[in-house]
N, C-alpha and C. Protein backbone atom coordinates (compact mmCIF):
# COMPACT_ATOMS: atom_id res chain seq x y z
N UNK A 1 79.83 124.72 128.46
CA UNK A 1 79.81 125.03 127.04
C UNK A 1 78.72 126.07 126.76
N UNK A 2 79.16 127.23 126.08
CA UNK A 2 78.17 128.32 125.55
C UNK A 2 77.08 127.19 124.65
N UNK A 3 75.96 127.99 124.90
CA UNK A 3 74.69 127.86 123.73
C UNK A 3 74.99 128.33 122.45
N UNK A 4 75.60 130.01 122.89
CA UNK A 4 75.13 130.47 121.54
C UNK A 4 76.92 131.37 121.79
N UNK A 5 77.11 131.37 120.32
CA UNK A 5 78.75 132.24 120.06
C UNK A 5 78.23 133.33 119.21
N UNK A 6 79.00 134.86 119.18
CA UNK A 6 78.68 135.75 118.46
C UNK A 6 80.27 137.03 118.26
N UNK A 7 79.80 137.48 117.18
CA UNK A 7 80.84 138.37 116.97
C UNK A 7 80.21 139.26 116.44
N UNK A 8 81.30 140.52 116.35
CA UNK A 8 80.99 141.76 115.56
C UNK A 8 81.71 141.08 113.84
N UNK A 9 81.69 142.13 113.30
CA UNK A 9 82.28 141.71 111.70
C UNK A 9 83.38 142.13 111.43
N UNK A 10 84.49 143.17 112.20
CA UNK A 10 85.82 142.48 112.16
C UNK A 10 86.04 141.29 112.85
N UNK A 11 85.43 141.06 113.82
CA UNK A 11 86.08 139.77 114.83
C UNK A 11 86.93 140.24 116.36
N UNK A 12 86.53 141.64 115.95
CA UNK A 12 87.47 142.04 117.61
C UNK A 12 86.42 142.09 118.99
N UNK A 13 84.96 141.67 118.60
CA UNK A 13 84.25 141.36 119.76
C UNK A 13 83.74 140.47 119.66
N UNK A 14 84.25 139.80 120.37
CA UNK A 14 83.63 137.94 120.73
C UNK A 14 82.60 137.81 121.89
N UNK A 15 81.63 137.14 121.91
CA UNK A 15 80.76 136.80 123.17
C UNK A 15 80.71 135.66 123.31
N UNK A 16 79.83 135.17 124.24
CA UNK A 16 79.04 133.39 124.51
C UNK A 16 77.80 133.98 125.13
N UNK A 17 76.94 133.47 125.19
CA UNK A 17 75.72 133.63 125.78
C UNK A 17 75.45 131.88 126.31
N UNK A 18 75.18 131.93 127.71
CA UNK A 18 74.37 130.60 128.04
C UNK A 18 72.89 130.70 128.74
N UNK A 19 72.33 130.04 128.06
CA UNK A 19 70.63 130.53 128.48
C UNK A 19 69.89 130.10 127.39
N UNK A 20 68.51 130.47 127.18
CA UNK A 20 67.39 130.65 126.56
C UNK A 20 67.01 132.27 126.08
N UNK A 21 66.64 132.29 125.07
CA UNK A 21 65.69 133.18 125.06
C UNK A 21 64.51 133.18 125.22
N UNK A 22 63.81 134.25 125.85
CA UNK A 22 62.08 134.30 125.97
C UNK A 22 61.47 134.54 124.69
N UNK A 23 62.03 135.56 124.29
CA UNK A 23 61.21 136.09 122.87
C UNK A 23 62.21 136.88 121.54
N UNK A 24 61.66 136.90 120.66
CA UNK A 24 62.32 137.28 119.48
C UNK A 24 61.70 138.23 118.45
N UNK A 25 61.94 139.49 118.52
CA UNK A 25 60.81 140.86 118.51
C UNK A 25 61.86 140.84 117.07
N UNK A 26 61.30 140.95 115.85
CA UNK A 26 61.07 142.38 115.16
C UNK A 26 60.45 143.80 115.06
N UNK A 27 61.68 144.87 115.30
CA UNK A 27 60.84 145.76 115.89
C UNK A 27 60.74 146.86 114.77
N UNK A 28 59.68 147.15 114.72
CA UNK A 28 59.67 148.41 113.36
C UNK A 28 59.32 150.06 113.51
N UNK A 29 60.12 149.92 115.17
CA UNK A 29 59.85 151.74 115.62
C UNK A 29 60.96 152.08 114.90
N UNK A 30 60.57 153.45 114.98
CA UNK A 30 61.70 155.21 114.33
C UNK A 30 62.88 154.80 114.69
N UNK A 31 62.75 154.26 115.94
CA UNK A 31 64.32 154.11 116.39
C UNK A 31 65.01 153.33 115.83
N UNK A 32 64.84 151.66 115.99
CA UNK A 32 65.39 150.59 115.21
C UNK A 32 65.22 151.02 113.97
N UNK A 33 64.54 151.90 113.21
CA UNK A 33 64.76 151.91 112.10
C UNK A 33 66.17 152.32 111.85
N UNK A 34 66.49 153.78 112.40
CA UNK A 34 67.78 154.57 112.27
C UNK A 34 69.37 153.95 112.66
N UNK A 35 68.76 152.98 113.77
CA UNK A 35 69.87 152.34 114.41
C UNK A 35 70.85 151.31 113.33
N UNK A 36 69.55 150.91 112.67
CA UNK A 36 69.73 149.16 111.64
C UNK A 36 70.10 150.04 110.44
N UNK A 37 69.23 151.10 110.13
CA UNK A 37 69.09 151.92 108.94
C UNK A 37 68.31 150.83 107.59
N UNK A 38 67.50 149.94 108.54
CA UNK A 38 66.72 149.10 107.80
C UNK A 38 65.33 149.05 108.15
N UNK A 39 64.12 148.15 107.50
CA UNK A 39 62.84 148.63 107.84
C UNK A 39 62.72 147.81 109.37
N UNK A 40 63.42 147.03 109.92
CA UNK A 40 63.16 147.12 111.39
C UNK A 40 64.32 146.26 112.26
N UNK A 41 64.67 145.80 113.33
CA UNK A 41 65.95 145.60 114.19
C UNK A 41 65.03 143.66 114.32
N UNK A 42 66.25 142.94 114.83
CA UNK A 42 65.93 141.67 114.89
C UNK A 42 66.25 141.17 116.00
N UNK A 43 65.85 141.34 117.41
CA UNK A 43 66.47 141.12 118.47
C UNK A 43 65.65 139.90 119.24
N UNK A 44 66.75 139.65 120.02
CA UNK A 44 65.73 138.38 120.68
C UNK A 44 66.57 138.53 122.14
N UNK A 45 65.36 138.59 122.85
CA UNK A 45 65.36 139.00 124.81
C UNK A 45 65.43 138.11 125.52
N UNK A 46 66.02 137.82 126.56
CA UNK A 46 66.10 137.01 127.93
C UNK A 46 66.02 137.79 128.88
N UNK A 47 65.69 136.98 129.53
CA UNK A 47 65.78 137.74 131.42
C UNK A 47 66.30 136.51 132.07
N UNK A 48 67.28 135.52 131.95
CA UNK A 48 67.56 134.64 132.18
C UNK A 48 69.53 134.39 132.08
N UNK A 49 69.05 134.34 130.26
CA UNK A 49 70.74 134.45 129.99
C UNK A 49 71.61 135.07 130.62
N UNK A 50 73.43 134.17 130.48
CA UNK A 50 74.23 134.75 130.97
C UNK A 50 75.08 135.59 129.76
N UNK A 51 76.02 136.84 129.94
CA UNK A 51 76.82 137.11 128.60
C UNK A 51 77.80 137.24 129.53
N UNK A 52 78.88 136.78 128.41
CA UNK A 52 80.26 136.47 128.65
C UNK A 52 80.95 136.86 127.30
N UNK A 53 81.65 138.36 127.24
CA UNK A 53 82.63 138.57 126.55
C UNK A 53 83.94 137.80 126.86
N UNK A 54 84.18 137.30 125.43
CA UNK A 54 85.26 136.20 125.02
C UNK A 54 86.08 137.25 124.91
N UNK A 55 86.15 138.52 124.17
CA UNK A 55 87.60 139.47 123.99
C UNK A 55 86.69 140.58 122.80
N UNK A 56 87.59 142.03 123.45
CA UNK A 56 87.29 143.09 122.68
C UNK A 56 86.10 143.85 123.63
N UNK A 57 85.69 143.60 124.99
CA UNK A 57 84.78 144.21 125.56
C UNK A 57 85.52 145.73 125.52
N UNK A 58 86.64 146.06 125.73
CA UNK A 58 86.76 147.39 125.55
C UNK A 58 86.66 148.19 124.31
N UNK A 59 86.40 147.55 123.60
CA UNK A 59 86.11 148.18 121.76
C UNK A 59 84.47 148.27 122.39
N UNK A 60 83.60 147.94 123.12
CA UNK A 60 82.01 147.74 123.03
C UNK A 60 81.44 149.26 123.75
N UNK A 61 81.00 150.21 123.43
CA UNK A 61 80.32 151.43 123.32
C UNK A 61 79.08 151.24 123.50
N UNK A 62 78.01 151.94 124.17
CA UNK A 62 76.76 151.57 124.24
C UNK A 62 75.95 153.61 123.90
N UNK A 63 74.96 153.18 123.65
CA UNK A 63 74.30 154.71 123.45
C UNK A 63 72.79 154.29 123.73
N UNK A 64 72.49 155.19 124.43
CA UNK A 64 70.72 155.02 125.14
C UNK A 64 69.95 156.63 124.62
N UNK A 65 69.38 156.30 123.90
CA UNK A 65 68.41 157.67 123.23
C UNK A 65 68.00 158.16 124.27
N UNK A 66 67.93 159.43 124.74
CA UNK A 66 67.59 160.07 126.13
C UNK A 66 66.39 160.34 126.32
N UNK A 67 65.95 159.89 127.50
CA UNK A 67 64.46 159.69 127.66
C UNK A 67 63.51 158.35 127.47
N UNK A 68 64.34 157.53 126.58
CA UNK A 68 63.80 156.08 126.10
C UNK A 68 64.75 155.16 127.07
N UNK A 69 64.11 153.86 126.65
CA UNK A 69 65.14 152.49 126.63
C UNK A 69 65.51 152.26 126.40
N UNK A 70 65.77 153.07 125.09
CA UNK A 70 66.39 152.71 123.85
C UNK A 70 67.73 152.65 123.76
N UNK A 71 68.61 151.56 123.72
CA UNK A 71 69.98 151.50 124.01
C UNK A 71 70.81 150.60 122.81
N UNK A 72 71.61 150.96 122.27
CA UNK A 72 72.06 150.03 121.39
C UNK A 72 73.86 150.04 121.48
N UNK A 73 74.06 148.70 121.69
CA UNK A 73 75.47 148.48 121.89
C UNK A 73 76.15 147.92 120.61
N UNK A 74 77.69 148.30 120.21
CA UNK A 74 78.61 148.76 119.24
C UNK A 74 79.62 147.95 119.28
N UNK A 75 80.32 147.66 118.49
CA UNK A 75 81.80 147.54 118.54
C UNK A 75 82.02 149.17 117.76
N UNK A 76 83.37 149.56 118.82
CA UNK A 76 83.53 151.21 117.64
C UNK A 76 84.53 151.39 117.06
N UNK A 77 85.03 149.89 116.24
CA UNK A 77 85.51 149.67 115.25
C UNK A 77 85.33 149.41 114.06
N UNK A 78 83.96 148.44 113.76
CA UNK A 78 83.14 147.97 112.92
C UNK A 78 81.97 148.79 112.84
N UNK A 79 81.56 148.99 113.85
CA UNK A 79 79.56 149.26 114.00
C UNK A 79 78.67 148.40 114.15
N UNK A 80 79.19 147.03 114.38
CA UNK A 80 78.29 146.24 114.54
C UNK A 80 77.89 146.27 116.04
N UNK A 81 76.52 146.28 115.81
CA UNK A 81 75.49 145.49 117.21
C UNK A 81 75.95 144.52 117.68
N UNK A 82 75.89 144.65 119.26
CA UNK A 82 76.45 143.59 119.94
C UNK A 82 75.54 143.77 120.85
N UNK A 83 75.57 142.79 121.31
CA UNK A 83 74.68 142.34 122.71
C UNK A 83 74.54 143.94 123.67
N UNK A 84 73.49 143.96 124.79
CA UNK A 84 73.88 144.40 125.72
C UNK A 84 72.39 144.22 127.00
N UNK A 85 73.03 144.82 128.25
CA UNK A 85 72.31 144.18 129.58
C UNK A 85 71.06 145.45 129.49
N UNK A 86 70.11 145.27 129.87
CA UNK A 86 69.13 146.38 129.88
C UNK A 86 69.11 146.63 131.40
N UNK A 87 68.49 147.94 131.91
CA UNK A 87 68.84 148.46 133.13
C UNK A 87 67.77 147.46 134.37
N UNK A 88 67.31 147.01 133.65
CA UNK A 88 66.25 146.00 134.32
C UNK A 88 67.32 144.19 134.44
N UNK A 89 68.31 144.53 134.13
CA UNK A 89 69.18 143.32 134.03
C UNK A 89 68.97 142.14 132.64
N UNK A 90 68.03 142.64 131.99
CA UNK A 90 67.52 141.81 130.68
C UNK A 90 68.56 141.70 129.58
N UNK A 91 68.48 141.09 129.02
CA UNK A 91 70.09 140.59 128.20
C UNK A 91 69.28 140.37 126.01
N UNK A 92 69.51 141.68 125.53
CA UNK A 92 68.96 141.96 124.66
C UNK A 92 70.57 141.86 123.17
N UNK A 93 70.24 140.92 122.57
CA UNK A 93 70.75 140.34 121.45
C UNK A 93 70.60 140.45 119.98
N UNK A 94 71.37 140.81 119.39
CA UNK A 94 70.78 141.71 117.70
C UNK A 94 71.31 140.50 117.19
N UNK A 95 70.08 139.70 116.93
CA UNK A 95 70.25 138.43 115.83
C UNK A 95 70.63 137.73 114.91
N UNK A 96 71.45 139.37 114.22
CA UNK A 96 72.62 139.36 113.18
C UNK A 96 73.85 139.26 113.53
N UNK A 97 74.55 139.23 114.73
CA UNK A 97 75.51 139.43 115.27
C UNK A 97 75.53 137.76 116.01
N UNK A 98 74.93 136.43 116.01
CA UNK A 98 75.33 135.49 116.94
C UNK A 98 75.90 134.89 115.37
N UNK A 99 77.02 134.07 115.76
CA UNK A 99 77.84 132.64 115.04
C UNK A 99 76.94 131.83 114.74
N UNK A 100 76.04 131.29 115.96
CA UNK A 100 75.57 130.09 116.36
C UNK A 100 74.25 130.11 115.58
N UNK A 101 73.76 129.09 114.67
CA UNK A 101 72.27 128.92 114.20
C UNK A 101 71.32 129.11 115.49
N UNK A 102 70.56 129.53 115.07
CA UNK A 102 69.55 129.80 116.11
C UNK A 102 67.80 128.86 115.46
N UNK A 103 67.29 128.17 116.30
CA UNK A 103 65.98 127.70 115.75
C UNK A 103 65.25 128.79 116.20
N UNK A 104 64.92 129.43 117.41
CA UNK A 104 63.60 130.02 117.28
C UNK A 104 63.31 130.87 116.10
N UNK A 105 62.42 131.10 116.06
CA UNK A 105 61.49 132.23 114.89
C UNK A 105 60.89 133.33 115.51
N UNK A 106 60.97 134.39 114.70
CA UNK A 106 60.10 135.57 115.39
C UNK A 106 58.91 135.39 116.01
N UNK A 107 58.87 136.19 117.09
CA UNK A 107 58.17 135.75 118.12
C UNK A 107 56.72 136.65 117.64
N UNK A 108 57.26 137.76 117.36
CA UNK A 108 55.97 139.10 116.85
C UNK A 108 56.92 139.95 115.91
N UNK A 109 56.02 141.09 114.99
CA UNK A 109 56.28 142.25 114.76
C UNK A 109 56.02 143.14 115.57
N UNK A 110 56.69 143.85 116.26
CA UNK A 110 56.44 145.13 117.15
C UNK A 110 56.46 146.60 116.53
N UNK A 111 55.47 147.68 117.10
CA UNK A 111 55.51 148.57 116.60
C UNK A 111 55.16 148.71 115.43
N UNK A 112 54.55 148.39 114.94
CA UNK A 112 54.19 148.14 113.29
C UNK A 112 53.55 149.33 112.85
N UNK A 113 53.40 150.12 113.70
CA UNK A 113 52.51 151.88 113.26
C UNK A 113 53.59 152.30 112.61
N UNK A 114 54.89 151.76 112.77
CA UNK A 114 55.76 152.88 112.47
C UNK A 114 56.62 152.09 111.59
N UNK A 115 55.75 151.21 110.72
CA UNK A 115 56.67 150.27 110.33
C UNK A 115 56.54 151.06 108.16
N UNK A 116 57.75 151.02 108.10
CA UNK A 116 58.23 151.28 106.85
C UNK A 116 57.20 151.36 105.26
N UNK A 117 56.82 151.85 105.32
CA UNK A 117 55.90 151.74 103.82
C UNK A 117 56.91 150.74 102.65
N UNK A 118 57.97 150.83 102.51
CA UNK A 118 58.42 149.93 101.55
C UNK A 118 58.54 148.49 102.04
N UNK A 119 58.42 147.89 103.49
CA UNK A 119 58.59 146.72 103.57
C UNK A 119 57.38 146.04 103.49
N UNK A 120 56.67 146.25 102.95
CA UNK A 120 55.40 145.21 102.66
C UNK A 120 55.41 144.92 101.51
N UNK A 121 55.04 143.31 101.06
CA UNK A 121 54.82 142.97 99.87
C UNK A 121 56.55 142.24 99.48
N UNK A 122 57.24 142.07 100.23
CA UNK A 122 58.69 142.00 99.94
C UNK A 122 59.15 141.02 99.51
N UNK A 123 57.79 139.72 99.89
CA UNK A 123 57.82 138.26 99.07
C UNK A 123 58.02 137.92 97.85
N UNK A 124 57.24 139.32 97.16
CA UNK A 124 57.13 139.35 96.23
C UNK A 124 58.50 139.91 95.14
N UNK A 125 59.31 140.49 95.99
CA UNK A 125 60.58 141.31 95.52
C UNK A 125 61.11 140.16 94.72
N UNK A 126 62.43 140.62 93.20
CA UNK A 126 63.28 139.25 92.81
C UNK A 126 64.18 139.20 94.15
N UNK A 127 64.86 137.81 93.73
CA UNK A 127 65.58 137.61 94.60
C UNK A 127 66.77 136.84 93.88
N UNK A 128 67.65 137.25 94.14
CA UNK A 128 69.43 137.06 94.03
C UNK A 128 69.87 136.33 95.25
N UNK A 129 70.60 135.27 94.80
CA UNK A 129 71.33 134.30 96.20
C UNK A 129 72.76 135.34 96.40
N UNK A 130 73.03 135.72 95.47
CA UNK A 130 74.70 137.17 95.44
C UNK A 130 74.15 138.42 94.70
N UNK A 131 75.05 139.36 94.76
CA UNK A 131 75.26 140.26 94.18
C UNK A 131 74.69 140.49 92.95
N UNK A 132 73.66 140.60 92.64
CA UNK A 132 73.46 140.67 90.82
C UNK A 132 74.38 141.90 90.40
N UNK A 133 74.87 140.93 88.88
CA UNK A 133 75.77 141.72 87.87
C UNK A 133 75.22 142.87 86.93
């Protein structure tokens, strides 16, 4: 039995992951910014886990910023983040994309030099459970 289930947001890429994670980075470099197009990416790393596409691995696209590590995997139907293996064999997971509740909690903020001038203070923002009218 999988740990953890995940999809993209049509539903044409399914995973399982069985394992642990080590850690759970919010990251607030240039890059994750552009990738998420938010003030930072929500990923959580193993060097352990197994991934097992359930269906739609051929919809899954990957792109590695040249020169970096920087790699971020797709469905290129939706755009959603999906899992993918790092060249070191590490098994890197965009936290918005699993089914499955997850307990851990962020592990750190990373990169925080480069972290967004508008996301501070955000406690303080209103807050809407929907859509305000």
């Amino acid at each position: 039995m999988p740990d953890y289930l995940g999809s993209c947001l049509c539903g044409t890429v399914r995973f399982e992951i069985k394992g642990d994670f080590d850690s759970f980075f919010l990251c607030h470099c240039h890059y994750c910014q552009k990738d998420t197009g938010s003030a930072h990416a929500a990923n959580l790393f193993s060097s352990s886990a197994k991934l097992t596409w359930r269906s739609g691995v051929e919809s899954v696209t990957s792109f590695t910023f040249p020169g970096t590590r920087h790699t971020k995997s797709f469905c290129q139907l939706c755009g959603s983040a999906v899992p993918n293996i790092q060249p070191d064999g590490g098994l890197v997971v965009p936290a918005g994309c699993l089914d499955t509740e997850i307990s851990l909690r962020p592990t750190a903020h990373i990169f925080t030099a480069s972290r967004a001038a508008w996301d501070d203070g955000l406690d303080e923002v209103t807050k809407f459970k929907t859509l305000p009218e």
